[in-house]
Protein backbone atom coordinates (compact mmCIF):
# COMPACT_ATOMS: atom_id res chain seq x y z
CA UNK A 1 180.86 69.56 82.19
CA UNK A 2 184.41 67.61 82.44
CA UNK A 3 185.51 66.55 85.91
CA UNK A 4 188.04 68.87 86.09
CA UNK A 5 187.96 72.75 86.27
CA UNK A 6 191.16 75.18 85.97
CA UNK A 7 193.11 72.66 84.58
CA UNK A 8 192.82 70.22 87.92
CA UNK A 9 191.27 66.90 87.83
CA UNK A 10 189.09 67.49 90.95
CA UNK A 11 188.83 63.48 90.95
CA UNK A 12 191.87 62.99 91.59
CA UNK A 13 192.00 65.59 94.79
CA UNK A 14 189.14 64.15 96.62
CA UNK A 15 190.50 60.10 96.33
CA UNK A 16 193.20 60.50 98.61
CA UNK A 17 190.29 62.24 101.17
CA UNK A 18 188.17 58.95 100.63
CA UNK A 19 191.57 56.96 100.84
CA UNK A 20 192.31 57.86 104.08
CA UNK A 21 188.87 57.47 105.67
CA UNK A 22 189.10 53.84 104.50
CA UNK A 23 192.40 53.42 105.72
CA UNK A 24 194.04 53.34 102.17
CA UNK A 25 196.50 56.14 103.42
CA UNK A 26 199.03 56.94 100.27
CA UNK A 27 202.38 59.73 101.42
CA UNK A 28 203.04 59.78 97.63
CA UNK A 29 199.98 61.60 96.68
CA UNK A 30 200.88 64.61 98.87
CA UNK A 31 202.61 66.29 96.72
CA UNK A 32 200.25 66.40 93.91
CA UNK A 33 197.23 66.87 96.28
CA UNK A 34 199.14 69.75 97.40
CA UNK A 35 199.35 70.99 93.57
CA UNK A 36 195.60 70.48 92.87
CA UNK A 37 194.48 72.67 95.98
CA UNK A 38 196.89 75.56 95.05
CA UNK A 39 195.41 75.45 90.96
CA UNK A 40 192.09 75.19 93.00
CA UNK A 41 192.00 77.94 94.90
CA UNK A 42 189.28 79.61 93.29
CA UNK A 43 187.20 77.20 92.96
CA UNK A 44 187.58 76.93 97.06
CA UNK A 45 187.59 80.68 97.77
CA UNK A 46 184.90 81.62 95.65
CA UNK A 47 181.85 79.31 94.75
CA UNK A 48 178.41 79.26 95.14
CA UNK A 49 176.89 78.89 98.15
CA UNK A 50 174.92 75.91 97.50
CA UNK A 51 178.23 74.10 97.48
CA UNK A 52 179.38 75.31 100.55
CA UNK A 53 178.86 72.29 102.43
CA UNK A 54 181.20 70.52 100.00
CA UNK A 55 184.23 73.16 99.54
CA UNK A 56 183.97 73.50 103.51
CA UNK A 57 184.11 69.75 104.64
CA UNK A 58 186.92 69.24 102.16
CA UNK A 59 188.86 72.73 103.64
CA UNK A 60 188.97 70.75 107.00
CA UNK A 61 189.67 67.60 105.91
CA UNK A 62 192.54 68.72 103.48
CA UNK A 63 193.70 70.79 106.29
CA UNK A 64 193.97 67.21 108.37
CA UNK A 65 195.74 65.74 105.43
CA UNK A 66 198.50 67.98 104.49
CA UNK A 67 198.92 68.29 108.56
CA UNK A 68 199.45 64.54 108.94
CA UNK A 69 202.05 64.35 106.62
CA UNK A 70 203.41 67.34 107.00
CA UNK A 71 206.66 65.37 108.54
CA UNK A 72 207.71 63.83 105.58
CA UNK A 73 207.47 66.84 103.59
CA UNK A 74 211.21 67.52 101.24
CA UNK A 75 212.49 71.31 101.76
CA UNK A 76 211.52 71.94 98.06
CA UNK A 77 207.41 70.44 99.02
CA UNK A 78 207.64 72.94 101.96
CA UNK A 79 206.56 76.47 100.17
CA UNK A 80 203.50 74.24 98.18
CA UNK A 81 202.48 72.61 101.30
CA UNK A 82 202.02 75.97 103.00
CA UNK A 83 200.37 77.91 99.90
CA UNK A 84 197.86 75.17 100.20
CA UNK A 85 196.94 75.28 103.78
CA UNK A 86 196.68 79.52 103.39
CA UNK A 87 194.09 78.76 100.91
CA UNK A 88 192.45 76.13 103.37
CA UNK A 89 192.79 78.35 106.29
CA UNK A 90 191.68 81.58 104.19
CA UNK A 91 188.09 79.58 103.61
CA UNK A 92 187.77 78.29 107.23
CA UNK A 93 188.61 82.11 108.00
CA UNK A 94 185.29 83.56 106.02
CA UNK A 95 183.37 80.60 107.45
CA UNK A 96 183.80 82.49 111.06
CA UNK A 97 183.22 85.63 109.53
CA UNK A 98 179.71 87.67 110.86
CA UNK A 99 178.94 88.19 106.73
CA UNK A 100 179.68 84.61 106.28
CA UNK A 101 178.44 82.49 109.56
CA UNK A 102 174.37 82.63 108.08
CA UNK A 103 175.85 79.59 105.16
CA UNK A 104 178.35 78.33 106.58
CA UNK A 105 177.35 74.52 107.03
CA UNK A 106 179.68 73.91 109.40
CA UNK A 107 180.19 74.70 113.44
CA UNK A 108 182.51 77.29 114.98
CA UNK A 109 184.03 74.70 116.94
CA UNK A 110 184.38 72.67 113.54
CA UNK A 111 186.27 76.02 111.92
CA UNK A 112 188.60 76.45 114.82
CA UNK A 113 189.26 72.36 114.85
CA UNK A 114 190.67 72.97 111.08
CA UNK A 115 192.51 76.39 112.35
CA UNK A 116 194.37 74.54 115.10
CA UNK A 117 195.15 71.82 112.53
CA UNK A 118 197.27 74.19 110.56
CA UNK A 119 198.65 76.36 113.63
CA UNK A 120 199.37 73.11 116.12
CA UNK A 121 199.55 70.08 114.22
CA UNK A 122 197.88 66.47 115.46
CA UNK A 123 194.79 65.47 113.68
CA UNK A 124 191.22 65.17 113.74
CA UNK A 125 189.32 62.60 116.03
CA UNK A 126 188.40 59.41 113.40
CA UNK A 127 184.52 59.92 114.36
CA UNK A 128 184.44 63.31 113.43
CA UNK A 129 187.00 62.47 110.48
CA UNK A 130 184.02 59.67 109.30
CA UNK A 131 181.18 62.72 110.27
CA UNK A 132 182.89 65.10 107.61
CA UNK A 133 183.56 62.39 104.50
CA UNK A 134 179.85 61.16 105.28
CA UNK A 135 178.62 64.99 104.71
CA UNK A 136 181.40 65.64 101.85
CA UNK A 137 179.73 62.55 100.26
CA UNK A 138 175.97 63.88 100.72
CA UNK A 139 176.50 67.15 100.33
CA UNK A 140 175.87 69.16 96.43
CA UNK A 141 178.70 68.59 94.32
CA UNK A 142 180.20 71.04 92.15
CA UNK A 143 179.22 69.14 88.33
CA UNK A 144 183.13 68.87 87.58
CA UNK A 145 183.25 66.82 90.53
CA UNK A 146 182.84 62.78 91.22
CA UNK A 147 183.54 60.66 94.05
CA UNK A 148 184.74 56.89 93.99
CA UNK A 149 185.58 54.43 96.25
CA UNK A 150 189.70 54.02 96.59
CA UNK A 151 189.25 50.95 95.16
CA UNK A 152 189.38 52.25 92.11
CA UNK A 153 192.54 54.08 92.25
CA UNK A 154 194.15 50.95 93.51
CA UNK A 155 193.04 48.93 90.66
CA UNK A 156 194.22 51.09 88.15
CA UNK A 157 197.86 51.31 89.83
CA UNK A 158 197.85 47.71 89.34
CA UNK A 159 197.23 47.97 85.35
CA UNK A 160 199.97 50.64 84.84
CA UNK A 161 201.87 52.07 87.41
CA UNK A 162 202.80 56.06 86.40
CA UNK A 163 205.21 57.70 87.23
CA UNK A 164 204.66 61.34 88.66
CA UNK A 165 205.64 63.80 86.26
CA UNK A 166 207.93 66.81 87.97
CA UNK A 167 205.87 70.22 87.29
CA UNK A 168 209.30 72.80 86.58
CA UNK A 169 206.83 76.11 87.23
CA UNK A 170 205.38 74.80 90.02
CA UNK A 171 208.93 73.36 91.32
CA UNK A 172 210.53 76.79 90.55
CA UNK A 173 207.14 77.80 92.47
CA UNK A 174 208.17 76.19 95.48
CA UNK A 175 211.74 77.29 95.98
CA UNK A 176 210.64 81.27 95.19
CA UNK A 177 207.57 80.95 97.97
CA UNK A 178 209.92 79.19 100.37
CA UNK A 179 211.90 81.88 102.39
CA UNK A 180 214.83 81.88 104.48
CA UNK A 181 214.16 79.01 106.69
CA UNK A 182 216.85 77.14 108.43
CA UNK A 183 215.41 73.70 108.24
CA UNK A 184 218.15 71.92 109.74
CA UNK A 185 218.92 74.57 112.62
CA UNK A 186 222.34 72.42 112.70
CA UNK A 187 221.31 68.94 112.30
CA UNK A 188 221.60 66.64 109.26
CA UNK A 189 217.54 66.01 108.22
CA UNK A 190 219.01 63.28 106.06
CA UNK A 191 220.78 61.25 108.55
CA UNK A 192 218.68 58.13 109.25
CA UNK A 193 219.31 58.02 112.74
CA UNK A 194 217.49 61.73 113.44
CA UNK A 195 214.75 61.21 111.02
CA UNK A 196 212.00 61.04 113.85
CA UNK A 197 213.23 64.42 115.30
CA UNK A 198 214.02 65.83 111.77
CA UNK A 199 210.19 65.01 110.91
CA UNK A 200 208.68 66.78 113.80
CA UNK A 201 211.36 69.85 113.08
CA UNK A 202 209.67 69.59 109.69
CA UNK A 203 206.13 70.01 111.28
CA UNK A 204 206.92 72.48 113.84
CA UNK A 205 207.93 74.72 110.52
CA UNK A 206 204.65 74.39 108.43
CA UNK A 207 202.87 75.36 111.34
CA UNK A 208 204.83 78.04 112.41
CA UNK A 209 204.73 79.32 109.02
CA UNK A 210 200.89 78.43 109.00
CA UNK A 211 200.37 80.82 112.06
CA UNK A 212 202.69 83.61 109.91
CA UNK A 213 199.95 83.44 107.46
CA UNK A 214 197.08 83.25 108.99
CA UNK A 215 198.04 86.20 110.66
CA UNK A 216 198.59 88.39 107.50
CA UNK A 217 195.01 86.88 106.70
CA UNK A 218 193.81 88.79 109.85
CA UNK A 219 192.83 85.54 111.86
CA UNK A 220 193.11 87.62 114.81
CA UNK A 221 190.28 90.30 113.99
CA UNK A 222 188.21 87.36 112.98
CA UNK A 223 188.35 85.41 115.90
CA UNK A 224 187.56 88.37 118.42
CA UNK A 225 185.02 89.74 116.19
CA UNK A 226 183.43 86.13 116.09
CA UNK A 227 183.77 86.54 119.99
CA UNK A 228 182.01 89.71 120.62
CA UNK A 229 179.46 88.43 118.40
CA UNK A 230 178.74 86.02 120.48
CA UNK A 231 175.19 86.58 121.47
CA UNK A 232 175.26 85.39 125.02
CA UNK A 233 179.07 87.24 125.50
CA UNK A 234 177.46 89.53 123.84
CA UNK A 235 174.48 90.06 126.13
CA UNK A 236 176.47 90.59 128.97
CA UNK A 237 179.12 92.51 127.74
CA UNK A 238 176.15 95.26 126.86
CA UNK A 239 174.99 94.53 130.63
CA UNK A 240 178.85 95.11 131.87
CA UNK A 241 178.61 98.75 129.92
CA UNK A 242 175.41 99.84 130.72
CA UNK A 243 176.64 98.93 134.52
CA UNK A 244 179.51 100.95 133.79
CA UNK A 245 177.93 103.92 132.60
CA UNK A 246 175.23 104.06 134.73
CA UNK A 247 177.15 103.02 138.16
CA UNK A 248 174.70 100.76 139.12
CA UNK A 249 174.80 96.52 138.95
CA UNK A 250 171.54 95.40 137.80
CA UNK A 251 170.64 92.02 139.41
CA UNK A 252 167.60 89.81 139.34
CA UNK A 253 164.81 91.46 140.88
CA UNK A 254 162.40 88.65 140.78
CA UNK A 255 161.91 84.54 140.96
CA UNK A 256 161.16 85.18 137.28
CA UNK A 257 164.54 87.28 136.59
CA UNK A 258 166.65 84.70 138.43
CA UNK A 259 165.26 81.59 136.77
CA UNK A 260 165.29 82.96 133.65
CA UNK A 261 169.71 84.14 134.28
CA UNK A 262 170.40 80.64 135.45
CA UNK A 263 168.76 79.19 132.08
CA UNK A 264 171.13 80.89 130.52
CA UNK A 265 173.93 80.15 132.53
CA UNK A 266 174.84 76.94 130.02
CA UNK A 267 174.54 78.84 126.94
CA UNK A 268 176.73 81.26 128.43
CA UNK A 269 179.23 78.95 129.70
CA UNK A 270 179.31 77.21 125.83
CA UNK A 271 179.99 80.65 124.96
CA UNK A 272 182.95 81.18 127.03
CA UNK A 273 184.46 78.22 126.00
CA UNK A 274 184.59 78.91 122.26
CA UNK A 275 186.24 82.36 123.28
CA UNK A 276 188.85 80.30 125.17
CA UNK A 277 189.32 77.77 121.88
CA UNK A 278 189.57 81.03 119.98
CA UNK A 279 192.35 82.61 122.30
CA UNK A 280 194.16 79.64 122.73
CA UNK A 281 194.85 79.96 118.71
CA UNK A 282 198.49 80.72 118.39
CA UNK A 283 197.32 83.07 115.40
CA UNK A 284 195.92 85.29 117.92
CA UNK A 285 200.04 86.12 119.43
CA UNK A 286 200.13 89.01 117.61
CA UNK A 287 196.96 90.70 118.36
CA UNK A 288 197.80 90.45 122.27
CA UNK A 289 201.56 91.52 120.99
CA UNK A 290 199.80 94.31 119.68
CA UNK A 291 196.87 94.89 122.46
């Protein structure tokens, strides 16, 4: 099969992944990276899940890369750069899903990592950036899909430097998906002199519209579904009701009993802090809005 499916050279998407882990960090590929994951989309919503370890590494580290750069992204980029992360998020979404949480290869902590991404900015920690090429790199690849070293890239930019060519559907694409944002809120974002503070007004947007997305996605039932679910939350929530109903506490009646609650007293506590990761989402605003 060719390396490229839906008209995308999937090559060319996962380089600038592999180019950044090395340190061979590019700004100019953005835009068409941002391209290639929109024409991709589904090929990352809907695969099969013996690739799942692939499509879902890549989600969260093409969440980290669009984020990063996200400052230097023109007005006309923004409406690409935020169709691509609602496909990234979308994935990381059915990855904390109860139908979808049996395949998914990785974490909930990992899935909420790549949510904040998109809702809050920053970036991933560089050992967990180098844990998620290493398992991108081992894991089953799609057979339209080949990964190289950036040396490669680099060497043919040397023989013949291209050019970009300017895409006019997916340029008229951009200004249609884009709506009424005030980017400048007053300021000039090309004066040189406010270019630091222009950038991070540039961020703030994409995630704010990020978290306007995510929301329409229903990030909010997700995340407090994947909460109750829980099964140690969940364990005691059932206790809670059953105390409830019944108007009677139940407490250890036993060494036995007791041993056996304080056992569980870590798993419980690891539980209550991915509920607090989850809440502290700003895509969950609306639900409490709403609640």
């Amino acid at each position: 099969m060719a390396s490229s499916s839906g008209g995308v050279e999937w090559n060319s998407i996962v380089k600038p992944i592999l180019a950044a882990s090395y340190g061979s960090f590019n700004k100019n590929d953005l835009p068409e990276f941002i391209r290639s994951v929109i024409k991709s989309e589904d090929d990352i919503i809907n695969h099969s899940a013996e690739y799942d370890t692939f499509y879902s590494t890549f989600a969260l580290l093409a969440a980290d890369y669009i984020t990063q750069n996200a400052a230097d992204l023109l007005p006309s980029q923004m409406g690409g750069a935020c169709a691509a992360a609602r496909i990234l998020g979308a994935h990381m979404l059915r990855g904390l899903s109860g139908g979808s949480r049996q395949t998914s290869p990785l974490s909930r902590g990992q899935l909420m990592d790549g949510l904040r991404l998109l809702c809050q900015g920053g970036g991933l920690e560089h050992s967990d950036h180098v844990t998620l090429v290493a398992a991108m790199k081992m894991a089953k690849l799609p057979p339209h899909i080949r990964t190289s070293v950036p040396a490669e890239k680099e060497n043919s930019a040397k023989t013949e430097p291209k050019r970009p060519r300017v895409d006019p559907s997916t340029s008229l694409l951009d200004h249609l998906s884009s709506p009424m944002y005030n980017l400048s809120n007053g300021s000039d974002l090309s004066d040189a002199s406010e270019a630091n503070s222009s950038g991070q007004q540039v961020k703030n947007l994409f995630c704010e519209r990020n978290i306007a997305a995510l929301q329409l996605l229903g990030a909010g039932d997700v995340l407090v579904e994947m909460c109750l679910g829980l099964p140690h939350i969940a364990r005691y929530l059932a206790r809670y009701t059953e105390s409830l109903e019944t108007g009677c506490l139940q407490l250890p009646a036993t060494l036995t009993e007791a041993v056996s609650v304080r056992s569980s007293l870590q798993a419980l506590s690891s539980d209550v802090v991915m509920v607090w990761r989850a809440l502290s989402l700003p895509a969950l605003d609306a639900c409490r809005t709403c609640s």
